[in-house]
Protein backbone atom coordinates (compact mmCIF):
# COMPACT_ATOMS: atom_id res chain seq x y z
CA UNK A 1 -34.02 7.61 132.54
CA UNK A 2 -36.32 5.49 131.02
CA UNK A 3 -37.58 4.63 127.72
CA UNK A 4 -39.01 7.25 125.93
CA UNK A 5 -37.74 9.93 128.07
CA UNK A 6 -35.74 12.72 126.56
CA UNK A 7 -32.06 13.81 127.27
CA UNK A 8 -32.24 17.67 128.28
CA UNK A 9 -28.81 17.68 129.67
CA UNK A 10 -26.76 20.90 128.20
CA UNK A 11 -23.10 20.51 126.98
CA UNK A 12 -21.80 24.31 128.34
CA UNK A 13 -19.42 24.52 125.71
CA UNK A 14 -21.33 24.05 123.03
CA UNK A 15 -23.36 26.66 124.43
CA UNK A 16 -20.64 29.31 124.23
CA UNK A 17 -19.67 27.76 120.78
CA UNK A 18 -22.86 28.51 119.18
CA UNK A 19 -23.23 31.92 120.48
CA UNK A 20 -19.88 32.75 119.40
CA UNK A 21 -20.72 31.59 115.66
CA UNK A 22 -23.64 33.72 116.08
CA UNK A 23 -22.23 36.61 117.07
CA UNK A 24 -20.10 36.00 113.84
CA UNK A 25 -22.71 35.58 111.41
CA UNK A 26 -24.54 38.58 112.99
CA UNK A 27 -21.14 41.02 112.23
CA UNK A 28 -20.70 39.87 109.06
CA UNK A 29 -24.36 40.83 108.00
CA UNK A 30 -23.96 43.84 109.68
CA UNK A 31 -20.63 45.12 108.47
CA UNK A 32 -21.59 44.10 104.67
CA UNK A 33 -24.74 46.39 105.14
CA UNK A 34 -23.03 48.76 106.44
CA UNK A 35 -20.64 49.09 103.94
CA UNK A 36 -23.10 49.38 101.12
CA UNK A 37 -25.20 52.77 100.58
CA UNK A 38 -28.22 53.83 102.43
CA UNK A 39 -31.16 54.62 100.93
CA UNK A 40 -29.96 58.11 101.11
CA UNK A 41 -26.68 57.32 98.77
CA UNK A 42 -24.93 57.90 101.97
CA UNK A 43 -21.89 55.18 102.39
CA UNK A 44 -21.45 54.33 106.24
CA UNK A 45 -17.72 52.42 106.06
CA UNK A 46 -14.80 51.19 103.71
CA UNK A 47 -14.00 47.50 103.60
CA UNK A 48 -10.51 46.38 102.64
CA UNK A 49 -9.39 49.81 101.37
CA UNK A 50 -11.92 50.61 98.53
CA UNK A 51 -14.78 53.01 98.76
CA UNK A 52 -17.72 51.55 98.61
CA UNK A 53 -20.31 52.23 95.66
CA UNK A 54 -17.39 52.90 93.54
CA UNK A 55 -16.53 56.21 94.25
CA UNK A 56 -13.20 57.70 94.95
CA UNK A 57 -14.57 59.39 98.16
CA UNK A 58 -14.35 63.12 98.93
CA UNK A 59 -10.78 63.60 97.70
CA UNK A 60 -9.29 61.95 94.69
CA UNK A 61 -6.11 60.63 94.29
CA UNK A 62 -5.09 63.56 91.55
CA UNK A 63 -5.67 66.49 94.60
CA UNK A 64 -3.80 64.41 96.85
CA UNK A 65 -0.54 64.42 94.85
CA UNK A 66 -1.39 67.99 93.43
CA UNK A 67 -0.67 68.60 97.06
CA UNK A 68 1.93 67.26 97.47
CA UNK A 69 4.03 68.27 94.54
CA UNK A 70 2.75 71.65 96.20
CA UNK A 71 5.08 71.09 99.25
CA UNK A 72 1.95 70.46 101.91
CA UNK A 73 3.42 69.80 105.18
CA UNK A 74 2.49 67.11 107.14
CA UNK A 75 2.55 66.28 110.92
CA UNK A 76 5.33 64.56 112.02
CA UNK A 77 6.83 63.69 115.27
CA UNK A 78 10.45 63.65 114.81
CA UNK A 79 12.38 67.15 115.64
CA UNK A 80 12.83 67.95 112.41
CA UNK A 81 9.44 69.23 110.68
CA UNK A 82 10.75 69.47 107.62
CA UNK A 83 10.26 65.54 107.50
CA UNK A 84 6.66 66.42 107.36
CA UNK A 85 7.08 67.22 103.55
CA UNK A 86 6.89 64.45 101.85
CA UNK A 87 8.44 65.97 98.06
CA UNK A 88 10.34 69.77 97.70
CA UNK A 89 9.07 70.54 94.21
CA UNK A 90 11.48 73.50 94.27
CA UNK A 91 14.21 70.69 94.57
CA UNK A 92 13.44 69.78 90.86
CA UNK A 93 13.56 73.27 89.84
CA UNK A 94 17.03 73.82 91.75
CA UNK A 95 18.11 70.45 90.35
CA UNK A 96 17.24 71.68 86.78
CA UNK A 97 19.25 75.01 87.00
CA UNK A 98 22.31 73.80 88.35
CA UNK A 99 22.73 71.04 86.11
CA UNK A 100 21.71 72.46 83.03
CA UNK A 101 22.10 76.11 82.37
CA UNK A 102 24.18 77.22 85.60
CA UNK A 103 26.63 74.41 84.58
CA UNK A 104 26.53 75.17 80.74
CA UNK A 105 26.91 78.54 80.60
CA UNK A 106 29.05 79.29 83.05
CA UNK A 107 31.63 76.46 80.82
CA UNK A 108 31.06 79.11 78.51
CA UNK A 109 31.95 82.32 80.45
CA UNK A 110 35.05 80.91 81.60
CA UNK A 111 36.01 79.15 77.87
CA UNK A 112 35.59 82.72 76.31
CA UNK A 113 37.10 84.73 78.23
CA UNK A 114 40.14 82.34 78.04
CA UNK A 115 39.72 82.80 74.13
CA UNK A 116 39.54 86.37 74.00
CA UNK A 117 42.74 86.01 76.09
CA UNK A 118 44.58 84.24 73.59
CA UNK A 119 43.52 86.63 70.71
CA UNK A 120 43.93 89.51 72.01
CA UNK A 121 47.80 88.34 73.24
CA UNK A 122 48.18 87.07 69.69
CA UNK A 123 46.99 90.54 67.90
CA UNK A 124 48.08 92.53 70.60
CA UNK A 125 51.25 90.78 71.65
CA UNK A 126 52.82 91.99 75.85
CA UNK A 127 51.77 95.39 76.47
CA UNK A 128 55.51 96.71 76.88
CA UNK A 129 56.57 100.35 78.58
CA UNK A 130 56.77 102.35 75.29
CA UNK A 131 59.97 104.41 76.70
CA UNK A 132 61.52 101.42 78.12
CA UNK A 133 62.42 100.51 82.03
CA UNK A 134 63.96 104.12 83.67
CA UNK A 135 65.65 102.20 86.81
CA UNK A 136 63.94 104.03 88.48
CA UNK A 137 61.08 102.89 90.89
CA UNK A 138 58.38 104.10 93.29
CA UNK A 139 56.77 102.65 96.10
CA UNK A 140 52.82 101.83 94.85
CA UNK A 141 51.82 99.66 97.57
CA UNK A 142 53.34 98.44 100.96
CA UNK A 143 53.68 95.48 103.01
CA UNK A 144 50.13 96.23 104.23
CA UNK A 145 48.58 96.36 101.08
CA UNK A 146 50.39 93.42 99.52
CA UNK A 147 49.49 91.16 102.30
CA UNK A 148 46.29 92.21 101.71
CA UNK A 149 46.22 91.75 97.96
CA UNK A 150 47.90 87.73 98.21
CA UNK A 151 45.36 86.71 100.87
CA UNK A 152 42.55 87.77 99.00
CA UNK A 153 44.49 86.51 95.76
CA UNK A 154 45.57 83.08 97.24
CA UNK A 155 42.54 82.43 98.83
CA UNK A 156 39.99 82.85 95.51
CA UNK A 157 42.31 80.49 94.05
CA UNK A 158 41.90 77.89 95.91
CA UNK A 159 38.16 78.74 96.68
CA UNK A 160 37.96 78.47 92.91
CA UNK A 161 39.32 75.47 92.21
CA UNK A 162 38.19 73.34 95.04
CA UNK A 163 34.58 74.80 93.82
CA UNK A 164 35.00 74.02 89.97
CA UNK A 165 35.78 70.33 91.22
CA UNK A 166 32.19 70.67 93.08
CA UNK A 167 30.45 71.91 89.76
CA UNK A 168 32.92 70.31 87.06
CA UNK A 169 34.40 67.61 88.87
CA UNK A 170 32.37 64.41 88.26
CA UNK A 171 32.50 64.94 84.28
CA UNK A 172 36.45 65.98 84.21
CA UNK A 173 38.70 64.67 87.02
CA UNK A 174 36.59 61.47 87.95
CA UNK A 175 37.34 59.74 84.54
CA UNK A 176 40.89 60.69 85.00
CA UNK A 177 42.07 59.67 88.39
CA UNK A 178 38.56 57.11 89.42
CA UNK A 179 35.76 57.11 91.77
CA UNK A 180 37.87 56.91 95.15
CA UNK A 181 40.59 59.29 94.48
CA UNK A 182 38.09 61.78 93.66
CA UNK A 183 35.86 61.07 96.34
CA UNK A 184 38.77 61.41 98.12
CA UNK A 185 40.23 64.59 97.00
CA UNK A 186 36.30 66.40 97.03
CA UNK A 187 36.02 66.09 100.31
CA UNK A 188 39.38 67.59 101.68
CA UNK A 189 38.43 70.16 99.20
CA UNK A 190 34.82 70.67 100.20
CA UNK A 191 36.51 71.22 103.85
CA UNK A 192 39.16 73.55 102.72
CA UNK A 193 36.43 75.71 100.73
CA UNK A 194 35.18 75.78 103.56
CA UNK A 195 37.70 76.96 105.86
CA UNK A 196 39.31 78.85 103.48
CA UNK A 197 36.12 81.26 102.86
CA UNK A 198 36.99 82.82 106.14
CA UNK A 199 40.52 83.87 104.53
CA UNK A 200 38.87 85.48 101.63
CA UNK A 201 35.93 86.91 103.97
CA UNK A 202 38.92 89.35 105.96
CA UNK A 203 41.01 89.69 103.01
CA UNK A 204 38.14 91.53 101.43
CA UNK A 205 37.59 93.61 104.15
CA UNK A 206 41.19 94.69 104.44
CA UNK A 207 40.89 95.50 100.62
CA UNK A 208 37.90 97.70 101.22
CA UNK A 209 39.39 99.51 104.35
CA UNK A 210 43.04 100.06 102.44
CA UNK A 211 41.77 101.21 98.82
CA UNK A 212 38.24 102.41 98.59
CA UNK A 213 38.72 106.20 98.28
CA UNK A 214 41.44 105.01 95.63
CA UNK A 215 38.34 103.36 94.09
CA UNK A 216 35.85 105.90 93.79
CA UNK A 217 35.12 107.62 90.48
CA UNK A 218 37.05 110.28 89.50
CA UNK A 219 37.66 112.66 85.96
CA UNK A 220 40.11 110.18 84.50
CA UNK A 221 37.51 107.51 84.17
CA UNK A 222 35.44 108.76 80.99
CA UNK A 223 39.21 109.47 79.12
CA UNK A 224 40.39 106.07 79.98
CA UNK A 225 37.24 104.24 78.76
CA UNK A 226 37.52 106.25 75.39
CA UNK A 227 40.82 105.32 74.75
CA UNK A 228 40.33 101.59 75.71
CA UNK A 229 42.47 102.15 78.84
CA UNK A 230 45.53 102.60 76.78
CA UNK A 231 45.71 98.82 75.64
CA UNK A 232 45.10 99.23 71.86
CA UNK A 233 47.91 100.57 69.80
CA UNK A 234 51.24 102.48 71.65
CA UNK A 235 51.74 105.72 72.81
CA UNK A 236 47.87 105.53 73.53
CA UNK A 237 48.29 105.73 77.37
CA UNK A 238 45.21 107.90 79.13
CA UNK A 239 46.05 109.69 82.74
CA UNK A 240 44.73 107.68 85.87
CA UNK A 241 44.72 108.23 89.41
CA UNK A 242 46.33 105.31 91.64
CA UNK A 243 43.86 103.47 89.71
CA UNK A 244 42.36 103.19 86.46
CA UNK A 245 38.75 102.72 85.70
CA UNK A 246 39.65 99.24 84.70
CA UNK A 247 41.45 98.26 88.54
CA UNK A 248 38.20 99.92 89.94
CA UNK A 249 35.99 97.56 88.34
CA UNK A 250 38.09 94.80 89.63
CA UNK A 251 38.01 95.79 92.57
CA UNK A 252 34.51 96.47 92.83
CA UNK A 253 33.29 93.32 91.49
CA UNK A 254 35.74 91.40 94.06
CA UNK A 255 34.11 93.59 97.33
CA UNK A 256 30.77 93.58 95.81
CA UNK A 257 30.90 89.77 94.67
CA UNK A 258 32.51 88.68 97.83
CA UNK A 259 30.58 90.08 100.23
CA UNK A 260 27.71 88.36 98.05
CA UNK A 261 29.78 85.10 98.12
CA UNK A 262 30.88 85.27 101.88
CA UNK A 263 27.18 86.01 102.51
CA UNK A 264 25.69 83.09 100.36
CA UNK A 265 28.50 80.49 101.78
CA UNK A 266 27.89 81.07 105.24
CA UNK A 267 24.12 80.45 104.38
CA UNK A 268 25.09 76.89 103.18
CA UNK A 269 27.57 76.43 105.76
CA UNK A 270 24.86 76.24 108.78
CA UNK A 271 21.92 75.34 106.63
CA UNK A 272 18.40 76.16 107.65
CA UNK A 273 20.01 78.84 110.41
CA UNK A 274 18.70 81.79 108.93
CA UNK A 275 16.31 80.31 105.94
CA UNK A 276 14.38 77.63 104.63
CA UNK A 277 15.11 75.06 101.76
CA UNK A 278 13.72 77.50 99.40
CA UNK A 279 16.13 79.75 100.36
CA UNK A 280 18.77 77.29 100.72
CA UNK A 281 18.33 76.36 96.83
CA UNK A 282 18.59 79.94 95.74
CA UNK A 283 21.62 80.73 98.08
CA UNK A 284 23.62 78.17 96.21
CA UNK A 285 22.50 79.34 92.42
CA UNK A 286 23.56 82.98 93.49
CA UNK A 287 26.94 81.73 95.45
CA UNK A 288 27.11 79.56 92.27
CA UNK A 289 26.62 82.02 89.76
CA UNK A 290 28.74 84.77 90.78
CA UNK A 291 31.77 82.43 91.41
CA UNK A 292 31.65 81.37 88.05
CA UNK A 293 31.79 85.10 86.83
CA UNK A 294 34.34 86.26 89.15
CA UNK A 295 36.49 83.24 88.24
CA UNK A 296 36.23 85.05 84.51
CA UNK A 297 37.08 88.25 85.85
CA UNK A 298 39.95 87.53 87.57
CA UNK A 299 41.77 85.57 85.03
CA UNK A 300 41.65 88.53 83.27
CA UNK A 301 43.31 90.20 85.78
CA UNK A 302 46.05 87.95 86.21
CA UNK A 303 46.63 87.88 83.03
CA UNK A 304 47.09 91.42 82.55
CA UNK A 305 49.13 91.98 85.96
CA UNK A 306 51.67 88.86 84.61
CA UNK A 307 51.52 87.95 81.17
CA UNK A 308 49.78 90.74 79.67
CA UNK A 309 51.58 94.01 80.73
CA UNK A 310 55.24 94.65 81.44
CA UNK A 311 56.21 95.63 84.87
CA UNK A 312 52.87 94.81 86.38
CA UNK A 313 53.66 92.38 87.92
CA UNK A 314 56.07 94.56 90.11
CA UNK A 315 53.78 96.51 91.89
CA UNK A 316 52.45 93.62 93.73
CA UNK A 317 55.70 91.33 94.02
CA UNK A 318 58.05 93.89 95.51
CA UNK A 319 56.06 97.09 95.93
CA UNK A 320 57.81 98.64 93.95
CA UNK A 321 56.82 100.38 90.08
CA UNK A 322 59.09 101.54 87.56
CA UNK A 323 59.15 105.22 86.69
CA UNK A 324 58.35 105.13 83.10
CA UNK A 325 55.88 101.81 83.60
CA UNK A 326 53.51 104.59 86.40
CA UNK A 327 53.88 108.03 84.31
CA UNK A 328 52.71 106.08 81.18
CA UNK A 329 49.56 103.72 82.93
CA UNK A 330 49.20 106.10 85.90
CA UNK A 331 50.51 109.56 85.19
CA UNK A 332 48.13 111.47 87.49
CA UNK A 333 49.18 109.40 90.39
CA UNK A 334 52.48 109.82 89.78
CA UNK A 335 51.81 113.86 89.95
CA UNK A 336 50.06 113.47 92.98
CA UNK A 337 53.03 111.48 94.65
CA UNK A 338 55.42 114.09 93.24
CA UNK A 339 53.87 116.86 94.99
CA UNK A 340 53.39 115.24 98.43
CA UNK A 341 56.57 113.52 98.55
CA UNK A 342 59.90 114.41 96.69
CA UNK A 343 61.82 111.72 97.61
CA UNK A 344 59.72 108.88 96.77
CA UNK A 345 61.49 108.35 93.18
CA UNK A 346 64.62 107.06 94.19
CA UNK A 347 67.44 105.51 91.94
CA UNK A 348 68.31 101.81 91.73
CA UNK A 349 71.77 100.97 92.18
């Protein structure tokens, strides 16, 4: 070219540069109007997580976790759509029950009826057989009924302790033997409760088939509630059936209390089979709860059918009942037996 002539040649590049910064500049100004209010007040887009205009848009944060401490569920992929809650609110709830008044008072259940135990032994002293051991015996329950009675018996007890380690555990026997040992020992015994519930669950049943129209109420209740089932002072023994008002609400409270405790157990056993975590938390206050108060119960009655009474003991070791220990605790029984069968009082060699 010549002087004075000008250069129109185009570098592409810098072409597609320039457009490109452009197109830039032109987004920028767009986005920031955008993302300031219209005319209207209305507010088109958020920029870098905040609202625009200051506002905390059409739900605040205070509804949002109002919701869910509510429970609101969520959409989730995974199987499980419980995942899709983000907090149980019912878990505090459960949480605060179990540790604090489930755990407290039923310390106290157990604690007193130990105490009253004690007194009454000390005031009252062995409740002996006022006319002494005959030699003589009956038959008051066979092998049936005994086998019965220990499974049952055997398999509270260790249903018992292996769940006072779940409840008590942590704040008795884990300062005493350390963290492994009891980690250790909790979970063969959270396995064994577990297995060990099926025991109970039949033994109960057998219990029911064998002795509930012994159970039922009869006359001899009303007498032997009035006199305090013969217990306080001697020669203060009222007439009972097979059993006495006091046996029947043993026994009733173990049927009624199992079945409520095998029913409860299998519910945390396969949990969410049959219910929801709602119903999972109340399952284990009720299993829970009743434990603790059959626990109470039936140290009472081993204390009266070892410690407490003379010859008790008998009728479920051998079977067999002295004479003078049935007429005196179970003298209509002992009528009844009579009449059927002459030679059931037989004489020990």
């Amino acid at each position: 070219m010549g002087a004075g002539q000008i250069n129109l040649s185009i570098d592409p590049k810098s072409v597609i540069r320039t457009i490109l910064t452009a197109l830039i500049v032109m987004g920028v100004v767009v986005l920031g109007d955008a993302a300031t209010p219209s005319s209207d007040g209305s507010v088109f887009a958020q920029t870098q997580g905040q609202v625009p205009g200051r506002t905390l848009g059409g739900t605040n944060d205070s509804e949002m976790w109002r919701a869910i401490r509510q429970g609101v569920t969520g959409s989730v992929s995974l199987p499980d759509k419980q995942a899709g809650v983000l907090v149980q609110s019912e878990g505090d709830n459960w949480r605060a029950i179990n540790n604090g008044p489930l755990k407290k008072y039923g310390a106290w259940i157990m604690a007193a009826i130990v105490g009253l135990l004690i007194i009454f032994f000390l005031v009252r002293g062995r409740v002996k057989v006022d006319a002494g051991l005959s030699g003589r015996t009956l038959l008051r329950f066979d092998g049936l009924d005994r086998f019965a009675h220990w499974l049952t018996a055997t398999s509270f007890i260790l249903l018992g302790l292996t769940g006072l380690n779940i409840m008590y555990g942590r704040y008795v026997l884990k300062p005493l033997i350390g963290p492994d040992a009891f980690a250790s020992l909790t979970y063969l015994g959270k396995v064994s409760h577990n297995y060990t519930g099926f025991a109970f669950a039949l033994g109960i049943v057998l219990m029911f088939a064998l002795w509930v129209k012994d159970n039922l109420p009869d006359r001899h209740d009303i007498g032997w509630i009035l006199k305090g089932g013969g217990l306080v002072g001697k020669h203060n023994h009222p007439p009972a059936g097979r059993f006495n008002f006091g046996q029947k609400f043993i026994f009733w409270s173990v049927i009624i209390g199992g079945a409520l405790l095998t029913i409860t157990g299998l519910t945390l056993m396969f949990p969410f089979y049959w219910t929801d975590m709602a119903g999972m938390h109340l399952g284990q206050l009720i299993h829970a709860a009743i434990a603790v108060i059959m626990i109470a119960i039936i140290i009472a009655h081993i204390y009266i059918g070892s410690l407490g009474m003379e010859g008790a003991f008998d009728a479920m070791g051998t079977g067999m009942v002295d004479e003078n220990w049935a007429r005196e605790h179970h003298s209509a029984w002992v009528e009844e037996v009579e009449t059927a069968d002459s030679t059931t009082i037989i004489q020990e060699s």
